[in-house]
Protein backbone atom coordinates (compact mmCIF):
# COMPACT_ATOMS: atom_id res chain seq x y z
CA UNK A 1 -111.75 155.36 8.16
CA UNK A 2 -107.94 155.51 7.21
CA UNK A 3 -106.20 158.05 5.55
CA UNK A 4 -103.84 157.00 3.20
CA UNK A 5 -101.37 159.29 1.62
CA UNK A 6 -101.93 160.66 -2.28
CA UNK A 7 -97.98 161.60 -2.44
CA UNK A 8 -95.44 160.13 -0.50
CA UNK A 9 -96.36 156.10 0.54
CA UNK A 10 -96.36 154.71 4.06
CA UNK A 11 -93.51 155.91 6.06
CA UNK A 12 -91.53 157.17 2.90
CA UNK A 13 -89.72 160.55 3.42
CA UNK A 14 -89.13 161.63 -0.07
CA UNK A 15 -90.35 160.80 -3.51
CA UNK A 16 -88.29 158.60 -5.82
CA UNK A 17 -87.95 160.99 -8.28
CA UNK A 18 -86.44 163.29 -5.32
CA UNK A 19 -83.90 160.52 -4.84
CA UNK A 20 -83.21 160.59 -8.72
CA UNK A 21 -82.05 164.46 -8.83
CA UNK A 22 -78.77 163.90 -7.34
CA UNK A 23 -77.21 160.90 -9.37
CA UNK A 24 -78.18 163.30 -12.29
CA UNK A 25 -77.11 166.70 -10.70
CA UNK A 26 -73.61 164.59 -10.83
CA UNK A 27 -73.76 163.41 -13.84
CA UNK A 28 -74.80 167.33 -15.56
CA UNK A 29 -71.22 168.23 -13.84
CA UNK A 30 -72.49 169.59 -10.86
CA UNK A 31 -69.54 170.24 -8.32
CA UNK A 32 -69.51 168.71 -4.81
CA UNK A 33 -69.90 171.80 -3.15
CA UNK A 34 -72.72 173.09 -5.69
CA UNK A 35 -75.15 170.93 -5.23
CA UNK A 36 -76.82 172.46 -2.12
CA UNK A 37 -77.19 175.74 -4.35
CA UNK A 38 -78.62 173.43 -7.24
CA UNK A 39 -81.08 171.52 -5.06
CA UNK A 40 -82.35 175.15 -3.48
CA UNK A 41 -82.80 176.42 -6.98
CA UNK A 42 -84.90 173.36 -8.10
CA UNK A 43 -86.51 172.43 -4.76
CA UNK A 44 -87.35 175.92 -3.36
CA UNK A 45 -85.18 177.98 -0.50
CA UNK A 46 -86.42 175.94 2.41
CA UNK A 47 -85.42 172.42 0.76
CA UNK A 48 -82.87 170.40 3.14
CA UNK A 49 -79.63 169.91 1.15
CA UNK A 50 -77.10 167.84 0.75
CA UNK A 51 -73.25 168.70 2.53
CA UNK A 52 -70.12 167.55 0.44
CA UNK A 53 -69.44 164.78 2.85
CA UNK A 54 -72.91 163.44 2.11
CA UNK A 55 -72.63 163.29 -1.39
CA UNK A 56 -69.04 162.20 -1.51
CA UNK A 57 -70.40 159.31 0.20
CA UNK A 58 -73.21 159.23 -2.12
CA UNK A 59 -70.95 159.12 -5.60
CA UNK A 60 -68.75 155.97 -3.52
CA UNK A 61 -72.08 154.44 -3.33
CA UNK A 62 -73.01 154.75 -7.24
CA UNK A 63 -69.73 153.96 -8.28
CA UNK A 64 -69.87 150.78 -6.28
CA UNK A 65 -73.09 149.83 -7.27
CA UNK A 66 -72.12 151.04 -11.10
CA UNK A 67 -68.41 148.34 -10.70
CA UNK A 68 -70.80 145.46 -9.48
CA UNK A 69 -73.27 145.97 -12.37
CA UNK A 70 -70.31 146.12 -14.92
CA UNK A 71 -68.82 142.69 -13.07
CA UNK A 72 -72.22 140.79 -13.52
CA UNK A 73 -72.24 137.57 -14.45
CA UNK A 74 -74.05 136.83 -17.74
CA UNK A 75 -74.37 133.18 -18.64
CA UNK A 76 -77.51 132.87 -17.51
CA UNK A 77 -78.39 135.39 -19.88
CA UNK A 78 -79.63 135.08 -23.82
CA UNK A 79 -80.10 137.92 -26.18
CA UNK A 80 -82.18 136.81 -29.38
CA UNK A 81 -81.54 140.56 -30.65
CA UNK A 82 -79.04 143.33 -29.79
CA UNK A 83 -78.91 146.70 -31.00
CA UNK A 84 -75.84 148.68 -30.50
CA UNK A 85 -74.74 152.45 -31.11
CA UNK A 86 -72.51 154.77 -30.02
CA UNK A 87 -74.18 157.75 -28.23
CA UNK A 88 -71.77 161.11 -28.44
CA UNK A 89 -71.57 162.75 -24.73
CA UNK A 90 -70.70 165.96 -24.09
CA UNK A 91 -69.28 165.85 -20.23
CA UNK A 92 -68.60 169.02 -17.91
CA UNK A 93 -66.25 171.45 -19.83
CA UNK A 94 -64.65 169.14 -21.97
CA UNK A 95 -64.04 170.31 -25.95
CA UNK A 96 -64.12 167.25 -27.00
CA UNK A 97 -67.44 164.67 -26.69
CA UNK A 98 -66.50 161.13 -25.40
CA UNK A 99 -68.01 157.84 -27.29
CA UNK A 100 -70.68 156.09 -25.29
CA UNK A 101 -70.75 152.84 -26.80
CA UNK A 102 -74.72 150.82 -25.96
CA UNK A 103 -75.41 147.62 -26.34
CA UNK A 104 -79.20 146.66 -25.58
CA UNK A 105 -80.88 143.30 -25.58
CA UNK A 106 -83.97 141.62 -25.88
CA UNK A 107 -84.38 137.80 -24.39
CA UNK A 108 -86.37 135.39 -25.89
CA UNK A 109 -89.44 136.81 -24.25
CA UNK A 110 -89.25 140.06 -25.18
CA UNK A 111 -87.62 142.17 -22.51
CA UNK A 112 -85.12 144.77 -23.42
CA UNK A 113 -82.25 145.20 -21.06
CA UNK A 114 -79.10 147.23 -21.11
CA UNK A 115 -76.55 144.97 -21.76
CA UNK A 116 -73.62 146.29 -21.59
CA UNK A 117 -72.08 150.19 -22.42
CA UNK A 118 -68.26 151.59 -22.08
CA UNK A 119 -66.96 154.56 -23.24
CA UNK A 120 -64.69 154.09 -26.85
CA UNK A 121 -62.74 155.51 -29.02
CA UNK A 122 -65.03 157.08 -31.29
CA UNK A 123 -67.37 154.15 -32.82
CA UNK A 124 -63.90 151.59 -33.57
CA UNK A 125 -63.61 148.10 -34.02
CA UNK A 126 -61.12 148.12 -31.31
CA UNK A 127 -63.34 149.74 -29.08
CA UNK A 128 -66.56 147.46 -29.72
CA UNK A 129 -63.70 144.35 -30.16
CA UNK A 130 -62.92 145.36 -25.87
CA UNK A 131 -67.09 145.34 -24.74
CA UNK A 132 -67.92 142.38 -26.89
CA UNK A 133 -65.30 140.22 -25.67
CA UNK A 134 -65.87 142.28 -22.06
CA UNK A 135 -69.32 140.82 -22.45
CA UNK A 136 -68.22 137.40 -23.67
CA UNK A 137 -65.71 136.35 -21.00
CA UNK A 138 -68.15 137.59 -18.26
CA UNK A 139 -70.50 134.86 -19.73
CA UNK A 140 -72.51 135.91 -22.38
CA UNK A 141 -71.39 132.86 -24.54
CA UNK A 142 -74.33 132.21 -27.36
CA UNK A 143 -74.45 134.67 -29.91
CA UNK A 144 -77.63 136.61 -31.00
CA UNK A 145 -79.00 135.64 -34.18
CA UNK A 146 -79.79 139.42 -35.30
CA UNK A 147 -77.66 142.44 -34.29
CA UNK A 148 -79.10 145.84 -35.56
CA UNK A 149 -76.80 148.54 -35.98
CA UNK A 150 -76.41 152.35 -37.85
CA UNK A 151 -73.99 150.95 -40.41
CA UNK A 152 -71.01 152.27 -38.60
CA UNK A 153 -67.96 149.28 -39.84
CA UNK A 154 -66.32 149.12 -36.50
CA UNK A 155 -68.97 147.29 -35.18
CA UNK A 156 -69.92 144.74 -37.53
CA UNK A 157 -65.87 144.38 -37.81
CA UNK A 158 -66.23 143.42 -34.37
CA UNK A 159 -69.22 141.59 -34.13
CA UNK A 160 -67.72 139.26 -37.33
CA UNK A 161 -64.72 138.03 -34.61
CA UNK A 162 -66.63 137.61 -31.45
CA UNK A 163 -69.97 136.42 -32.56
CA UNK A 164 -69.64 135.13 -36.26
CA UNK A 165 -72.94 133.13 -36.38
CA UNK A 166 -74.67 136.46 -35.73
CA UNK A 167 -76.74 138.33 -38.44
CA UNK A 168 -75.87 141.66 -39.35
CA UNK A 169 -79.85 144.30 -40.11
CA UNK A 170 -79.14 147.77 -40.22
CA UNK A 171 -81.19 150.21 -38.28
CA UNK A 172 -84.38 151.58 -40.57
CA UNK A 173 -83.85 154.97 -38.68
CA UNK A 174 -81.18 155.38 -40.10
CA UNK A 175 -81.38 154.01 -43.47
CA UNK A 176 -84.36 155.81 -43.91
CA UNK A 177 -82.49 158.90 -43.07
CA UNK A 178 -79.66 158.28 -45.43
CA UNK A 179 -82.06 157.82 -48.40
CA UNK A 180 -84.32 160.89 -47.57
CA UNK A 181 -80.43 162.79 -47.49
CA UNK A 182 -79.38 161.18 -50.52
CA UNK A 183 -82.58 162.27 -52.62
């Protein structure tokens, strides 16, 4: 008879969703110095924690692996649809929220992927102009035939110079929402 484990797999030390909590601890504005506090709070008194050199070395790591992922190359790559919006983030202290602009694909077989996101200037042309070209020049040469979008005019500005051929659908969510308003 074996035993196998119901928790943790062979030989792991922690769950994934253990190694999850700190990219997001970061990400929620949680200092260097705070996070062995934070962890304590959320894993219980006795839970190991983290020094500042560790996670300094552990932000170096996600940025790297963040800069890689925004170099990839993409011609290998086809979107049949892409929906894009700008998501409004609220970061540490700040007054005001910054601009996360999203684009997300699907491939010919179905898959969504995250395609590519920056933060903008509000939801601009100019801003969706810089990660559509971004996304152009690091490959991503033929042009979706639908992209689905909120209605927001900086985009399909954008979209009208980088990928012409492309067909513009608005986002039912949201037209729904603007008719249910309207009435």
């Amino acid at each position: 008879m074996t035993f196998t484990w119901a928790i943790l797999p062979k030989w792991a030390r922690r769950t994934k969703s253990l190694d999850a909590l700190p990219p997001v601890l970061s990400l929620r504005g949680i200092s260097t110095g705070d996070f062995q506090e934070a962890l304590a709070a959320l894993l219980g008194k006795g839970a190991p924690g983290l020094s500042p050199s560790v996670i300094g070395r552990l932000k170096d790591d996600w940025q790297s692996e963040y800069d890689r992922w925004q170099r990839r190359e993409l011609s290998a790559r086809r979107y049949v649809y892409i929906w894009a919006d700008g998501v409004y983030l609220q970061a540490h202290m700040e007054d005001d929220a910054a601009c996360m602009l999203v684009i997300i694909g699907a491939t010919p077989e179905g898959k969504k992927e995250l395609v590519g996101f920056q933060v903008g200037v509000r939801e601009s042309a100019q801003s969706w102009r810089e990660l559509l070209v971004d996304l152009k020049a690091r490959g991503l040469c033929t042009a979706p035939e639908i992209a689905v979008e909120d209605g927001a005019m900086g985009f399909w500005t954008a979209l009208e110079e980088i990928f012409p051929g492309t067909r513009h659908q608005r986002c039912w969510d949201h037209k729904i929402a603007n008719v249910l308003n309207k009435s």
